[in-house]
C-alpha atoms as a PDB file:
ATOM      1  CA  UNK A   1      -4.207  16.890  -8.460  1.00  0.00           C
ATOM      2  CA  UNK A   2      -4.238  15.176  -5.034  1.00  0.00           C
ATOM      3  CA  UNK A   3      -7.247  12.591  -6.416  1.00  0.00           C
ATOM      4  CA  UNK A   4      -4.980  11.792  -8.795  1.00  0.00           C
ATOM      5  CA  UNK A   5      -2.673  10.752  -6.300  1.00  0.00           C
ATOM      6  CA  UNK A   6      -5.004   9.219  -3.931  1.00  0.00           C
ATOM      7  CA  UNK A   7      -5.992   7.059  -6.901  1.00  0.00           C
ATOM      8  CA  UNK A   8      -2.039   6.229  -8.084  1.00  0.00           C
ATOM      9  CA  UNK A   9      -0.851   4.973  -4.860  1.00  0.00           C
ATOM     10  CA  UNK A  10      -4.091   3.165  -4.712  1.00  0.00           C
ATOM     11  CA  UNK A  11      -3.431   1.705  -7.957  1.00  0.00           C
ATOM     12  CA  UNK A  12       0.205   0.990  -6.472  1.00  0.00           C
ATOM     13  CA  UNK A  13      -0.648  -0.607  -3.575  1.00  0.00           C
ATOM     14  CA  UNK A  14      -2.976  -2.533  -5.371  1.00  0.00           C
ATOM     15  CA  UNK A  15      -0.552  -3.835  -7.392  1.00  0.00           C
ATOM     16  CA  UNK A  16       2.138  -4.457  -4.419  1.00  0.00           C
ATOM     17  CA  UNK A  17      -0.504  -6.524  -3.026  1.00  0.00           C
ATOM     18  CA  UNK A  18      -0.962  -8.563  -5.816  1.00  0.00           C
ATOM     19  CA  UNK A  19       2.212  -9.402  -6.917  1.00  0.00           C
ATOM     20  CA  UNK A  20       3.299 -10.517  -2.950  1.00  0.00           C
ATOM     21  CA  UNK A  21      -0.295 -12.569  -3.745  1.00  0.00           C
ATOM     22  CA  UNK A  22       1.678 -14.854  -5.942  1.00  0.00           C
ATOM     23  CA  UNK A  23       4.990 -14.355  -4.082  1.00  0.00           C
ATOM     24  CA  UNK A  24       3.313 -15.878  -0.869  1.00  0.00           C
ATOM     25  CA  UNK A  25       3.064 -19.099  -2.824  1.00  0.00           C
ATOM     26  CA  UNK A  26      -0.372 -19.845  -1.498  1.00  0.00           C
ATOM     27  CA  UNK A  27       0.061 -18.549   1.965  1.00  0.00           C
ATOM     28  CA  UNK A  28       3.341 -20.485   2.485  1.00  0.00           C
ATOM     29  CA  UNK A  29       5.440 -17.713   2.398  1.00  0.00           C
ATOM     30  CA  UNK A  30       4.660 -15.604   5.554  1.00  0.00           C
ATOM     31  CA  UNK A  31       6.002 -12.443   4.816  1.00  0.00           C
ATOM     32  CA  UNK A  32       4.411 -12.091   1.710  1.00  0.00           C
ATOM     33  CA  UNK A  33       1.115 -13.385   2.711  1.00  0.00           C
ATOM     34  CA  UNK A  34       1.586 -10.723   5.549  1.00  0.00           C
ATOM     35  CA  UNK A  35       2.066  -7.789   3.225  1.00  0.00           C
ATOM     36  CA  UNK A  36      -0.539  -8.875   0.676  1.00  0.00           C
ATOM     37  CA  UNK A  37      -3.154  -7.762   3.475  1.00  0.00           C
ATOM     38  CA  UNK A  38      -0.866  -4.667   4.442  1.00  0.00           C
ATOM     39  CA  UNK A  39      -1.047  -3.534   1.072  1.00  0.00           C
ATOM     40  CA  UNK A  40      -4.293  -4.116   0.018  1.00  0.00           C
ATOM     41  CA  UNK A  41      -5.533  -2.546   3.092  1.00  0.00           C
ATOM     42  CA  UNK A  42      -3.428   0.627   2.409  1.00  0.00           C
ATOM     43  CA  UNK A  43      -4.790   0.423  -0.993  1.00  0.00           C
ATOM     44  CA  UNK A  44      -8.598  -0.062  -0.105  1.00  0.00           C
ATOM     45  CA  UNK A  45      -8.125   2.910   2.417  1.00  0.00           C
ATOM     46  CA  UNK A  46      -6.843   5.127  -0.419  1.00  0.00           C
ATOM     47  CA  UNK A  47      -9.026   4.373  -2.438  1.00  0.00           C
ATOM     48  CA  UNK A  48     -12.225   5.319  -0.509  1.00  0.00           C
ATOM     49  CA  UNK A  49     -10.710   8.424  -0.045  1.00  0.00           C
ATOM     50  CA  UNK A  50     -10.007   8.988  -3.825  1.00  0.00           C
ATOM     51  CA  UNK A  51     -13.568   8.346  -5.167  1.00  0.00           C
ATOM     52  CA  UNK A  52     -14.745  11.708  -2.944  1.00  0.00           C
ATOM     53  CA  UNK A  53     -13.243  13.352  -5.965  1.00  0.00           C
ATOM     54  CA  UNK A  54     -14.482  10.416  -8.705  1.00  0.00           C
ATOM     55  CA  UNK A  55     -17.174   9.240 -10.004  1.00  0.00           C
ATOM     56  CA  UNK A  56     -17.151   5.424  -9.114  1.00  0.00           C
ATOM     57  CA  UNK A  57     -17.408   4.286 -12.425  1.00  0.00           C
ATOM     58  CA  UNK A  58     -14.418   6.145 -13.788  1.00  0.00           C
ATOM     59  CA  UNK A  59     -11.947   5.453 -10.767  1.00  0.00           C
ATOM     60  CA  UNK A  60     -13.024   2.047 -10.934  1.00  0.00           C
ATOM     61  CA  UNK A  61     -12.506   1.493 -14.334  1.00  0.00           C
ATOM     62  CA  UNK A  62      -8.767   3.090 -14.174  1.00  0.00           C
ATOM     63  CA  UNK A  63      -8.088   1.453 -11.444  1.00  0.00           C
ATOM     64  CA  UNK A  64      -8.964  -2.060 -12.925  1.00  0.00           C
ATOM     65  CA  UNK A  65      -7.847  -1.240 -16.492  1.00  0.00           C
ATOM     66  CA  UNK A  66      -4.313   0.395 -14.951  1.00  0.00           C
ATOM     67  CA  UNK A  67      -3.985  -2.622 -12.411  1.00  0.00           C
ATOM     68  CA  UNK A  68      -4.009  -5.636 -15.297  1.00  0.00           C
ATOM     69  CA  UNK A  69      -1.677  -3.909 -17.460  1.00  0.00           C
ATOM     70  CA  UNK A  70       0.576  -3.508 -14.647  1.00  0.00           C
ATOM     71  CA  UNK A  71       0.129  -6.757 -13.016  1.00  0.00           C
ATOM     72  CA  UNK A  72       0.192  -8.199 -16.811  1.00  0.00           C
ATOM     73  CA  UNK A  73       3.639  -6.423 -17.361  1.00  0.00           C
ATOM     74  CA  UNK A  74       5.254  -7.765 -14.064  1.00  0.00           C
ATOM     75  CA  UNK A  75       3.938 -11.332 -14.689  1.00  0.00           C
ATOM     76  CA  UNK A  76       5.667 -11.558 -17.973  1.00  0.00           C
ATOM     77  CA  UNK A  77       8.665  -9.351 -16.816  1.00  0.00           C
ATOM     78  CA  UNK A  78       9.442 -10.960 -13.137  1.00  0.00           C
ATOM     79  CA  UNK A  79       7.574 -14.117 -13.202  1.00  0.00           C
ATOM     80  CA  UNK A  80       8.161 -15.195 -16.613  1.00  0.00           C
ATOM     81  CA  UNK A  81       4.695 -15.652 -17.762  1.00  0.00           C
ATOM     82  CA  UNK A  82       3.816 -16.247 -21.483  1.00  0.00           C
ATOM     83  CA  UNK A  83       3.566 -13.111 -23.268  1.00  0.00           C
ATOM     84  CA  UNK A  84       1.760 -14.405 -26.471  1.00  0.00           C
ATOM     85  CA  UNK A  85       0.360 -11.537 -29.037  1.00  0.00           C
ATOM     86  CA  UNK A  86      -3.489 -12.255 -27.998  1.00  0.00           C
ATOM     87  CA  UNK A  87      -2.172 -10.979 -24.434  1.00  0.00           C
ATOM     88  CA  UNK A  88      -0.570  -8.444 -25.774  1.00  0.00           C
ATOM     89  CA  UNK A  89      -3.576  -7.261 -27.746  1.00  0.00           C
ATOM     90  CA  UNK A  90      -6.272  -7.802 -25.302  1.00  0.00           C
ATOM     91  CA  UNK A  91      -3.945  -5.682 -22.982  1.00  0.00           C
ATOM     92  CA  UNK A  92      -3.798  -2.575 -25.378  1.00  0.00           C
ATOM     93  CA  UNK A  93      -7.627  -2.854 -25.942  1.00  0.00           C
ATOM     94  CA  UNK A  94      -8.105  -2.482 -22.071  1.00  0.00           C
ATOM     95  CA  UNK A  95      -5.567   0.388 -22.386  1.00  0.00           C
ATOM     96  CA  UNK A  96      -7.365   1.730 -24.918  1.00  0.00           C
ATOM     97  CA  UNK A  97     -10.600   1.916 -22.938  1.00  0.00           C
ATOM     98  CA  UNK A  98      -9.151   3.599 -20.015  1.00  0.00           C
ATOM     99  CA  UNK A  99      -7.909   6.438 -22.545  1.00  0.00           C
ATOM    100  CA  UNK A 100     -11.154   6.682 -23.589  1.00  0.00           C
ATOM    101  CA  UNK A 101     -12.672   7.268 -19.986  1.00  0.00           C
ATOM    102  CA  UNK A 102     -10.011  10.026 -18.840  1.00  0.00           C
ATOM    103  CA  UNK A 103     -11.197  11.832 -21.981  1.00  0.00           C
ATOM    104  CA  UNK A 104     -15.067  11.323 -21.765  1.00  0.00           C
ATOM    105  CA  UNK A 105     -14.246  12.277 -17.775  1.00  0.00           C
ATOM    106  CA  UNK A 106     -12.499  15.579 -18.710  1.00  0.00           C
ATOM    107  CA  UNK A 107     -15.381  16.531 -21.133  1.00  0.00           C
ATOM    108  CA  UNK A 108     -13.387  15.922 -24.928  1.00  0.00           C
ATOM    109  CA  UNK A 109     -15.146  12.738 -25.218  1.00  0.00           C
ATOM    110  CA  UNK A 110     -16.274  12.311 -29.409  1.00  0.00           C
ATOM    111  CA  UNK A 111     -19.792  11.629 -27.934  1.00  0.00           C
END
């Protein structure tokens, strides 16, 4: 239970990072150019500690699959980004894939 954790608030942090990323408007903003380090710092640091528990492959994989379909939903939620269906798609495929790994991790994988 507490890898999972480790690996969520990872995944958060991750995404906290990215999104102030785009808020710091190319390191104009300060504050958000501040706490895209902060949190991707808190996030790398978490992370480390989470993959004692996982296999890299696996944690990375959720972690990248989880992070664009988050960071995909708040760019076409917050900043207003074009949510055409090819998007949309290519989003549930990743989705998809990550399903697949937490069952081939937890041994009810098909192959």
């Amino acid at each position: 239970m507490m890898r999972w954790l480790l690996l969520s608030v990872g995944i958060l942090t991750e995404l906290c990072g990215s999104t102030c990323m785009k808020l710091s408007d190319g390191f104009s903003n300060i504050y958000a150019s501040v706490l895209t380090f902060v949190f991707w710092g808190i996030s790398f640091t978490v992370f480390i500690f989470a993959l004692k528990e996982f296999d890299l492959s696996f944690a990375y994989a959720i972690w990248a699959g989880l992070g664009i379909l988050l960071v995909s939903l708040i760019g076409m939620i917050y900043f207003k980004e074009p949510a055409g269906s090819m998007k949309i798609l290519s989003i549930l495929v990743i989705v998809a894939g990550v399903v697949m790994l937490n069952l081939t991790e937890n041994g009810s994988g098909m192959m």
